[in-house]
Each structure stands twice: as C-alpha cells, then as structure tokens.
Protein backbone atom coordinates (compact mmCIF):
# COMPACT_ATOMS: atom_id res chain seq x y z
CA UNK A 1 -36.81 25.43 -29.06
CA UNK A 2 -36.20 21.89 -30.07
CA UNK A 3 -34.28 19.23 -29.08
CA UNK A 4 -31.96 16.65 -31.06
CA UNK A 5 -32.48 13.14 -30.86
CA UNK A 6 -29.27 12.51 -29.08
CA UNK A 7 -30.18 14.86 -26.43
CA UNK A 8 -33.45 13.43 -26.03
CA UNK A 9 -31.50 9.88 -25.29
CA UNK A 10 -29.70 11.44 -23.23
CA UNK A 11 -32.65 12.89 -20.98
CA UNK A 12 -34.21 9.70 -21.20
CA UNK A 13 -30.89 8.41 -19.21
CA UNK A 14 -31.24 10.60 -17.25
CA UNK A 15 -34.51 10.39 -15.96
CA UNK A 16 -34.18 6.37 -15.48
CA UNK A 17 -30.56 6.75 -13.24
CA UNK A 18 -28.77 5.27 -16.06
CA UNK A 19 -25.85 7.15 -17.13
CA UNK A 20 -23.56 6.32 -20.25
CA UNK A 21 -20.04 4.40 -19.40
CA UNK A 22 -18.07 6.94 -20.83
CA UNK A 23 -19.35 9.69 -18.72
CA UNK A 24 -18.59 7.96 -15.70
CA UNK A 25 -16.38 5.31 -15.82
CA UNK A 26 -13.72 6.39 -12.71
CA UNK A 27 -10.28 5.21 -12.80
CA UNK A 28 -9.47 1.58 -11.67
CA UNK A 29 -8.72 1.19 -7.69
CA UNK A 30 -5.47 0.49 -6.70
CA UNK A 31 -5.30 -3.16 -4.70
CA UNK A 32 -5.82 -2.70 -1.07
CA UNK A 33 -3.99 -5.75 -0.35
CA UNK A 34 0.01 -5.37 -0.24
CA UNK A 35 1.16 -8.10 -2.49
CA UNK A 36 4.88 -8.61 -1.44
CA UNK A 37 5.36 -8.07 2.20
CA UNK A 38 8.82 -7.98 4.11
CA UNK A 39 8.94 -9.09 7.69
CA UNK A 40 11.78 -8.01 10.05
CA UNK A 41 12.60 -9.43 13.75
CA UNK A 42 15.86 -6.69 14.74
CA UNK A 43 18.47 -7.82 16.79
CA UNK A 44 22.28 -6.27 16.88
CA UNK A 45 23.44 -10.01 16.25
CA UNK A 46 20.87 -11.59 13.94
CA UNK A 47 18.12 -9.42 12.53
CA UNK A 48 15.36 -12.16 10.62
CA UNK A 49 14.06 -11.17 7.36
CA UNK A 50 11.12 -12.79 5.31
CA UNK A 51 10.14 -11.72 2.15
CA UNK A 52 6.32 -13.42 1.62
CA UNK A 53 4.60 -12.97 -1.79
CA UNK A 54 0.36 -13.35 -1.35
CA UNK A 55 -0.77 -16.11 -3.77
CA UNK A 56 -3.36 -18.75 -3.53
CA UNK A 57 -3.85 -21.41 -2.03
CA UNK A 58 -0.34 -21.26 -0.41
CA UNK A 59 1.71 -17.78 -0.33
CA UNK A 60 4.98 -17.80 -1.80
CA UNK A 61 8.35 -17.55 -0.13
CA UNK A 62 10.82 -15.27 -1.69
CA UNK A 63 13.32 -14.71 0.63
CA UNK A 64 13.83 -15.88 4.27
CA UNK A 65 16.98 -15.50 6.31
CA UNK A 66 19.33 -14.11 9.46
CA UNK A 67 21.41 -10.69 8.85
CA UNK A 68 24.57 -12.22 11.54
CA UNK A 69 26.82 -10.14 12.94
CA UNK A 70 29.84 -11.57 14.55
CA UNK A 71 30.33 -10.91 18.44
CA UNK A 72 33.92 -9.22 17.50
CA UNK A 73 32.38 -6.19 15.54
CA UNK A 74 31.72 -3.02 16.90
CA UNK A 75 27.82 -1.99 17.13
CA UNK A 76 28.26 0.45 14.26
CA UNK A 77 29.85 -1.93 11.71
CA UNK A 78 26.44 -4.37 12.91
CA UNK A 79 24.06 -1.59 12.51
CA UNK A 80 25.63 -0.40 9.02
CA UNK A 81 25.16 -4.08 7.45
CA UNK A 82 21.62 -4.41 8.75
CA UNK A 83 20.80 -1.72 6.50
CA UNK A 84 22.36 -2.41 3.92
CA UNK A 85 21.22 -5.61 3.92
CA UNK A 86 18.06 -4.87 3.90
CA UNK A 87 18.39 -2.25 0.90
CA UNK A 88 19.69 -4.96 -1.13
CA UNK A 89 16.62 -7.34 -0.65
CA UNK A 90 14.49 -4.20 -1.16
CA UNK A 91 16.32 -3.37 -4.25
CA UNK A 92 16.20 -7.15 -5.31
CA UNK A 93 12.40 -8.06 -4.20
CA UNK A 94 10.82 -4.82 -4.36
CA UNK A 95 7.69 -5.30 -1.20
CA UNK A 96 5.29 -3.06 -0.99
CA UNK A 97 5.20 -2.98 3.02
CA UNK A 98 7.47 -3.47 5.93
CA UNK A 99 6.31 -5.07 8.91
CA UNK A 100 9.16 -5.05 12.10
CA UNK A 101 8.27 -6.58 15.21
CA UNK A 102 6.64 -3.80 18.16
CA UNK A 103 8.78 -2.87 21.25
CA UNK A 104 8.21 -4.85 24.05
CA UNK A 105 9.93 -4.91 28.02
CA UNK A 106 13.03 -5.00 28.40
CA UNK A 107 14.09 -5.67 32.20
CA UNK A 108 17.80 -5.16 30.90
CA UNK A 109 18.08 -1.46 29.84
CA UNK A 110 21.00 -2.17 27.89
CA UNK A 111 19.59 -4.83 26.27
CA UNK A 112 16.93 -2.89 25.16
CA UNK A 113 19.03 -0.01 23.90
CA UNK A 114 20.73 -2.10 22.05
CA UNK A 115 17.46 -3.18 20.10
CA UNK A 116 16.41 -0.35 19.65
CA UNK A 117 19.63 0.44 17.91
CA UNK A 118 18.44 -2.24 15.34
CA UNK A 119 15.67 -1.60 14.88
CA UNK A 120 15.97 1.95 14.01
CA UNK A 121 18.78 0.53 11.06
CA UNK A 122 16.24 -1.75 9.52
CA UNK A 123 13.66 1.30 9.44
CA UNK A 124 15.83 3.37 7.66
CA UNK A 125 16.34 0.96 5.21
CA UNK A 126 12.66 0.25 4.93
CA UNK A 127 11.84 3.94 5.16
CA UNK A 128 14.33 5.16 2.27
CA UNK A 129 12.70 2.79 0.09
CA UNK A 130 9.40 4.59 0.85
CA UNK A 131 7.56 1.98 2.23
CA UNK A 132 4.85 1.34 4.72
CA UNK A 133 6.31 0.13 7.40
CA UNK A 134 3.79 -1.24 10.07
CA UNK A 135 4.55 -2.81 13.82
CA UNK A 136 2.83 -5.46 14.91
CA UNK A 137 3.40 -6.78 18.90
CA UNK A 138 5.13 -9.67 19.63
CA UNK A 139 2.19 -12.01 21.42
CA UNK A 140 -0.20 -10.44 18.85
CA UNK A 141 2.19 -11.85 16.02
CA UNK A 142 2.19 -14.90 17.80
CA UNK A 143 -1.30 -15.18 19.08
CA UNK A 144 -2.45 -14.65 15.08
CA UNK A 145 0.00 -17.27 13.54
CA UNK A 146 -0.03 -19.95 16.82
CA UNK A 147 -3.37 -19.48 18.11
CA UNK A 148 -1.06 -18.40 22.06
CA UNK A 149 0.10 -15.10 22.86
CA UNK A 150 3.12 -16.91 24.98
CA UNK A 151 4.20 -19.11 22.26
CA UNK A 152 7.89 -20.85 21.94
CA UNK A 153 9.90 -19.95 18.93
CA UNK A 154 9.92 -23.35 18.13
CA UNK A 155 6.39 -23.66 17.28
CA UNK A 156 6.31 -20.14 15.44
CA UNK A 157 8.57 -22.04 13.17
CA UNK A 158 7.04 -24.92 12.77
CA UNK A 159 3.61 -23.02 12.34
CA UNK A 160 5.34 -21.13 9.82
CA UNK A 161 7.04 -23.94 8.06
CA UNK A 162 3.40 -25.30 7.35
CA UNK A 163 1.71 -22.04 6.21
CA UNK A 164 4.31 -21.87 3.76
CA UNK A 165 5.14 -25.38 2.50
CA UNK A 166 9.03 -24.70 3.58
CA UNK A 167 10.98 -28.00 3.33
CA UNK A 168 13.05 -27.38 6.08
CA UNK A 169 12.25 -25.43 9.35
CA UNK A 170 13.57 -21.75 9.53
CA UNK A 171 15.60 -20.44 11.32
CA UNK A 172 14.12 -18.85 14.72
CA UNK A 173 14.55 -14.91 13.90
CA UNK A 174 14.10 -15.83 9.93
CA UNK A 175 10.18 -17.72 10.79
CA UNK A 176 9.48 -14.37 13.58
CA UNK A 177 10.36 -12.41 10.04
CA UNK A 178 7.55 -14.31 8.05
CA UNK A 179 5.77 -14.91 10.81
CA UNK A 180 5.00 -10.91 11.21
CA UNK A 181 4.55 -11.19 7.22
CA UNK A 182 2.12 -13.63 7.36
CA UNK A 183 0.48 -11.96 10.00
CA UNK A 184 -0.35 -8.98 8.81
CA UNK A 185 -1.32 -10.74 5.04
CA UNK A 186 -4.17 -12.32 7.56
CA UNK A 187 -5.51 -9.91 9.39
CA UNK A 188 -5.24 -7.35 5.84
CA UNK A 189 -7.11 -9.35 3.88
CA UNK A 190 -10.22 -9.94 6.81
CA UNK A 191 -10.51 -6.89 8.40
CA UNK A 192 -8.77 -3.48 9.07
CA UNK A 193 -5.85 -3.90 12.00
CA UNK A 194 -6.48 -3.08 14.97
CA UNK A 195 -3.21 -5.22 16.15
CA UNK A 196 -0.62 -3.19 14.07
CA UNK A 197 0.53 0.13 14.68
CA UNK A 198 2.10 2.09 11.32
CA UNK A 199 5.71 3.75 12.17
C-alpha cells in the first residue's frame, strides 16, 4: 500500500525530531512573576500598606499608606476598618499577591494578641480576594532590603524611599508595607524563597 506525499513529509519530520508548529504548539505560560504586589505591616492602631507595581528600571508605587485607628475605638470597630480598608485598595489596585509581615516574639502576651488580632483582619481581606498571601520574617524583610537583620525603621524607610524614587520618606509602618513588597519582588525574580512562608 502506498503512501501520499503529505504523509511522506510528514515521516520525514518525523524521523529528523522536527515536528510541525501546529501539532505542538502548547498554550502560552502564565508569568511566574506577580506583577502588582501588596505589602501589609498589621498593627490594631496603624496597619502599613504598600501597593508596588514591578517595572523597569525603577518599580512603580501605587499606593503607600497607614490604616489609623484612634486610641478611643473599641478593638472591633479597629479590626472591621482594617479590612475593609484593605478590600477597597484590593478592589481599586487589583495585586496579584499579599505579602504580611511573619509573627515574631512578643514578651507582652497581650501585645501580641492584640497583633494577632490584626493580622488575622488584613488576611481576610487579602484571602476573600483570593490571593496569595505569603509571610515573610521581620529581620529577613529587613536583612533583604537593608543589607542587617536588626535594622532601625528609619533606615527601612530611607532604603525604601531610594528603591522607589519616593519624594518624601514614608511613613514607618507604610515603608515596612513596601518594604515586604519589595522584598519578595527580589528574591521572586532570582530564585525560589526560601525566606517566605505562604499562609
């Protein structure tokens, strides 16, 4: 039995590991790298947020900023405007990842109660808008943006007003917020984390 000239093409292909495009073209891969990334520092009283979009050669900030509570509100009333808050950035920025700063010791129980308490409302938010949501330590935050595990807040800021070409320095919890965000853009896009823990 004969063959056609296609077919014979087509064994030809074969036989030399070529194969046509159109048999085996797969589907594009989704980016790896998350390209709008929220950063959260939770506290009762002022939970940071940065919003951080990856561009080159500087990454763009979209949002940056302190969720304050005054000291006359009950805990609940706090928690409830953390998260909504944070929905409404969401909503209006739309990142593709949350990072929230790791637990760390607490010698004051209550205090760190009370964090937790925060943190929990700002990864509900995070969570209902079905995002990854990763934790990254404290000193390993700082130790990636600073260069020292034990770093001041003041010089996360100022590191953080340089990486990002801010005019003006940000606030303390607002530059730990981009600070995690620019963070975890770094280690992302040079090798997989091994400083960040996802939630």
């Amino acid at each position: 039995m004969g063959i056609s000239p296609k077919q014979f093409k087509q064994l030809q292909e074969r036989a030399s590991g070529k194969r046509r495009a159109s048999s085996t073209a797969l589907p594009a891969a989704k980016p790896t790298v998350d390209q709008i990334i929220l950063g959260i520092d939770p506290s009762l009283r002022g939970t940071g947020f940065g919003i951080i979009e990856l561009a080159r050669p500087v990454h763009k900030t979209l949002a940056q900023g302190t969720i304050k509570c005054p000291p006359a509100w009950e805990k609940s009333r706090c928690l409830a405007l953390i998260a909504q808050s944070l929905r409404d950035k969401i909503k209006e920025f739309a990142p593709t990842v949350c990072v929230i700063e790791g637990l760390f010791f607490a010698q004051n129980l209550k205090t760190a109660l009370t964090m937790g308490e925060a943190r929990g409302a700002a990864l509900v938010a995070a969570a209902e808008a079905g995002l990854d949501i990763y934790e990254i330590a404290p000193r390993k935050m700082k130790l990636a943006i600073v260069g020292h595990g034990a770093a001041q807040k003041d010089a996360v800021a100022r590191m953080v007003q340089r990486m990002l070409n801010l005019e003006e320095l940000p606030a303390p919890d607002a530059a730990d917020a981009l600070a995690l965000a620019l963070a975890h853009a770094q280690e992302n896009a040079h090798s997989p984390l091994t400083s960040r823990k996802k939630v």
